[in-house]
Protein backbone atom coordinates (compact mmCIF):
# COMPACT_ATOMS: atom_id res chain seq x y z
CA UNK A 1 -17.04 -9.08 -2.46
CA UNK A 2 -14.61 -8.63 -5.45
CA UNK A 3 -13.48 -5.51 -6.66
CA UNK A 4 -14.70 -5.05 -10.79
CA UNK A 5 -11.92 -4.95 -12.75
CA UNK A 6 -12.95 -2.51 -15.60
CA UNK A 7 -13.11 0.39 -12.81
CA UNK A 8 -10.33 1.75 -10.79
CA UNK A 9 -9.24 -0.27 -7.83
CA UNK A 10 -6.29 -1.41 -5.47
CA UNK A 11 -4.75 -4.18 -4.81
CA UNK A 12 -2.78 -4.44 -1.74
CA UNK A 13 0.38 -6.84 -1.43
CA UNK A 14 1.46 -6.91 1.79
CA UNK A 15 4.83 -8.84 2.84
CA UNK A 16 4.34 -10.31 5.89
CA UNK A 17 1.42 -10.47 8.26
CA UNK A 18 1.95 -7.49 10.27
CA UNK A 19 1.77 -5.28 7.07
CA UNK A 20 -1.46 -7.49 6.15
CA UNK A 21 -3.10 -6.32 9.79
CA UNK A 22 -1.92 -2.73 8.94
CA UNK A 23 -3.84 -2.97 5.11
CA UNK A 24 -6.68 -4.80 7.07
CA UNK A 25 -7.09 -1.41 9.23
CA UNK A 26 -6.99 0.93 6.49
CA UNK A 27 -9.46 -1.34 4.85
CA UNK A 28 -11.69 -0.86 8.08
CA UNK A 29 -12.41 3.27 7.49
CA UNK A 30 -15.85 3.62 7.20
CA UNK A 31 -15.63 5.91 4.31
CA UNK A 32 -13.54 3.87 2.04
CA UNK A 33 -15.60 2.28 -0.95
CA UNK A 34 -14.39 -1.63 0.12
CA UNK A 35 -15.72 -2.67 -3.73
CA UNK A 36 -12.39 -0.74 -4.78
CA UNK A 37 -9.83 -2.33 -2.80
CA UNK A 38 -8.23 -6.03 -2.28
CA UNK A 39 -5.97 -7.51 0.04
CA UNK A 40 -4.34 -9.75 -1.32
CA UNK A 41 -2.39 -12.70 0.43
CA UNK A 42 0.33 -12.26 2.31
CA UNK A 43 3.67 -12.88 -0.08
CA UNK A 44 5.99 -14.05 2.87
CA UNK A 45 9.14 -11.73 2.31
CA UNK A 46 9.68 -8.25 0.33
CA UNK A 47 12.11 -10.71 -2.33
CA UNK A 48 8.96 -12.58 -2.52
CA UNK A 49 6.61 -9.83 -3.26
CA UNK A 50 8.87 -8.60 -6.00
CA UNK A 51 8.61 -12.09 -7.57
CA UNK A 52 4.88 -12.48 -6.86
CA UNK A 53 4.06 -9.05 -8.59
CA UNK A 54 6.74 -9.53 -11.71
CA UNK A 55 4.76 -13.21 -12.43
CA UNK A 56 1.13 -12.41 -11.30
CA UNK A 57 0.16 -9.26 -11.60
CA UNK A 58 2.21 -7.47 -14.35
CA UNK A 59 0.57 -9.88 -16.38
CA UNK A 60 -2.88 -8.79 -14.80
CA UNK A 61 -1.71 -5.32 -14.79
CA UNK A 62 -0.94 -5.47 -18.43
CA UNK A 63 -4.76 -6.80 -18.74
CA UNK A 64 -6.39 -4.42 -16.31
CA UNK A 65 -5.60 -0.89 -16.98
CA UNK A 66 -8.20 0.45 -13.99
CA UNK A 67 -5.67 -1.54 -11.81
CA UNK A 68 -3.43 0.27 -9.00
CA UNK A 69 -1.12 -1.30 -6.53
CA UNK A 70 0.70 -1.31 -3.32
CA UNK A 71 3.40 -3.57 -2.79
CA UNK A 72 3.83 -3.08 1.24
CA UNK A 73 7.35 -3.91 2.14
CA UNK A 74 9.50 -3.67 5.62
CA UNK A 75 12.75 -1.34 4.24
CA UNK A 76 14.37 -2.96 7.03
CA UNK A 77 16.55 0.27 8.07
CA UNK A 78 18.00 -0.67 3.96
CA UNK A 79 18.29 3.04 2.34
CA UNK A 80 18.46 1.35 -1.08
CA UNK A 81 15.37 -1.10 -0.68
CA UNK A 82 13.00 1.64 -2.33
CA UNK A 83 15.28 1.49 -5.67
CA UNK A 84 15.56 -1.71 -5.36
CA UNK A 85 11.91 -2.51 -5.57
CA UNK A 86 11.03 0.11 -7.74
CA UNK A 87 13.75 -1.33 -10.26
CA UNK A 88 11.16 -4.46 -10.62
CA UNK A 89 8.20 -2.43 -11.98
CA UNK A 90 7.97 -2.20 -15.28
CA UNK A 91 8.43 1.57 -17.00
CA UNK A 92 5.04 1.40 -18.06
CA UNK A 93 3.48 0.59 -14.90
CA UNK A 94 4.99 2.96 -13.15
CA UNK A 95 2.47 5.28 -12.59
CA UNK A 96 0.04 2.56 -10.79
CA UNK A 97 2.58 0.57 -8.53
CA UNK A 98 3.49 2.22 -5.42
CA UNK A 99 6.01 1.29 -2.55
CA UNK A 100 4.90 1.91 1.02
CA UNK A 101 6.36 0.75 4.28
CA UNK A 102 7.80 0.64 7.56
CA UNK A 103 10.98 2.36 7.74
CA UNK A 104 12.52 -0.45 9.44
CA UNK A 105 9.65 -2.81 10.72
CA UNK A 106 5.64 -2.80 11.40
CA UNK A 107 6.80 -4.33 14.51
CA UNK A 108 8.54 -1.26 15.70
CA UNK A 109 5.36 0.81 14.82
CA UNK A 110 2.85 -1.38 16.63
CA UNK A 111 4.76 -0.88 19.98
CA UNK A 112 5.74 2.72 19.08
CA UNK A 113 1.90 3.46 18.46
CA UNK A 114 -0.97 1.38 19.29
CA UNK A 115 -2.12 -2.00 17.72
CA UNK A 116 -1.70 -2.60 13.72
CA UNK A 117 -5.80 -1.79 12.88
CA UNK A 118 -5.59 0.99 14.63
CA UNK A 119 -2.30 2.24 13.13
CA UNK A 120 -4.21 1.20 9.55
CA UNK A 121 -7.03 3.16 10.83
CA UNK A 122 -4.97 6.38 11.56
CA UNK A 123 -3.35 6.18 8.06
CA UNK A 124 -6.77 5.66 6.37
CA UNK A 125 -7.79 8.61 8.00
CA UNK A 126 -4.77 10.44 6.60
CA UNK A 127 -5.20 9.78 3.40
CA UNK A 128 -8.67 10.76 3.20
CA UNK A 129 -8.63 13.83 5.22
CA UNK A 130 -5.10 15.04 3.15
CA UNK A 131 -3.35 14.99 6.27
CA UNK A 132 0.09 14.10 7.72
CA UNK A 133 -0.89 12.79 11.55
CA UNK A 134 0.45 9.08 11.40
CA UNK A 135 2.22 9.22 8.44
CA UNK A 136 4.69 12.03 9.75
CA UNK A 137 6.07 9.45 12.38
CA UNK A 138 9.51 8.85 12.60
CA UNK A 139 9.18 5.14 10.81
CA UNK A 140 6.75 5.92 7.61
CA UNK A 141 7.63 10.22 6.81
CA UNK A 142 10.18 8.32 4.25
CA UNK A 143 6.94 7.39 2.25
CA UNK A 144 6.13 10.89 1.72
CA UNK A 145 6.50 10.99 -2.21
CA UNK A 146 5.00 7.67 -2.58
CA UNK A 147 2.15 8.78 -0.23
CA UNK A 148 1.55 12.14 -2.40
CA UNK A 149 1.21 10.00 -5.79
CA UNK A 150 -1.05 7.94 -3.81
CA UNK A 151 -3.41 10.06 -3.03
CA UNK A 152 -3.09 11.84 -6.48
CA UNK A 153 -4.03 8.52 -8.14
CA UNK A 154 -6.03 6.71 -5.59
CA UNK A 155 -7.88 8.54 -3.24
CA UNK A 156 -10.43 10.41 -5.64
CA UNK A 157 -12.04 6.33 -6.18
CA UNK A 158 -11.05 4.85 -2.88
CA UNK A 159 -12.89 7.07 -0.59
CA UNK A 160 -16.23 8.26 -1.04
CA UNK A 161 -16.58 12.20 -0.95
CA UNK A 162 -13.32 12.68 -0.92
């Protein structure tokens, strides 16, 4: 089912597969409103999901003003990687692009915690209950201000009652 653009929705760019596995789990909560959000395909690199969202989707961005998104990137232990990213969204997007990832990589989290749906699962679950459980752990706290303007923005469409 596609999402309709004229309403608020998400679309999720994940990097590489693993953080595709980890969007597919948060997809999976059974309170989240699956009309609002899309995965999109899987970019193949965090150099290539800057390109893919500066070509794509600031155009489509630009054209859909209900549109949020999520570029999912490995920081790859790389302090600077957040600036570095956000540096490639437009000022005037700012407000509906957000950077979230893996302190180093979704690999490290998978055998840290449990298996990447589950892990999406568990942040799902944060994110609608306002809670910090899975996204306190050592390799995703660093998302924390990224997380809050997340849920500011996103979670009052994405899940239902919250």
């Amino acid at each position: 089912m596609s999402v309709n653009k004229e309403r608020p929705h998400l679309y999720v760019l994940p990097e590489d597969d693993a953080n595709r596995q980890l969007a597919n789990g948060f997809y999976l909560d059974h309170s989240l409103d699956t009309r609002r959000m899309y995965i999109l395909r899987v970019a193949g690199g965090w150099t290539r999901v800057l390109d893919s969202f500066r070509e794509e989707h600031v155009p489509m961005m630009d054209r859909y003003s209900a549109r949020f998104m999520v570029l999912l990137v490995d920081f790859d232990d790389m302090e600077h990687r957040l600036e570095i990213v956000r540096a490639a969204i437009p000022e005037r997007l700012t407000e509906r692009v957000f950077v979230l990832g893996t302190r180093s990589q979704p690999e490290r989290l998978r055998q840290a915690i449990d298996s990447y749906e589950s892990i999406g699962k568990a942040l799902a679950r944060d994110c609608r209950d306002d809670t910090q459980v899975t996204w306190s752990h050592e390799l995703l706290r660093h998302n924390a201000g990224e997380l809050e303007r997340l849920r500011t923005h996103v979670r009052p469409f994405l899940f239902q009652g919250a």
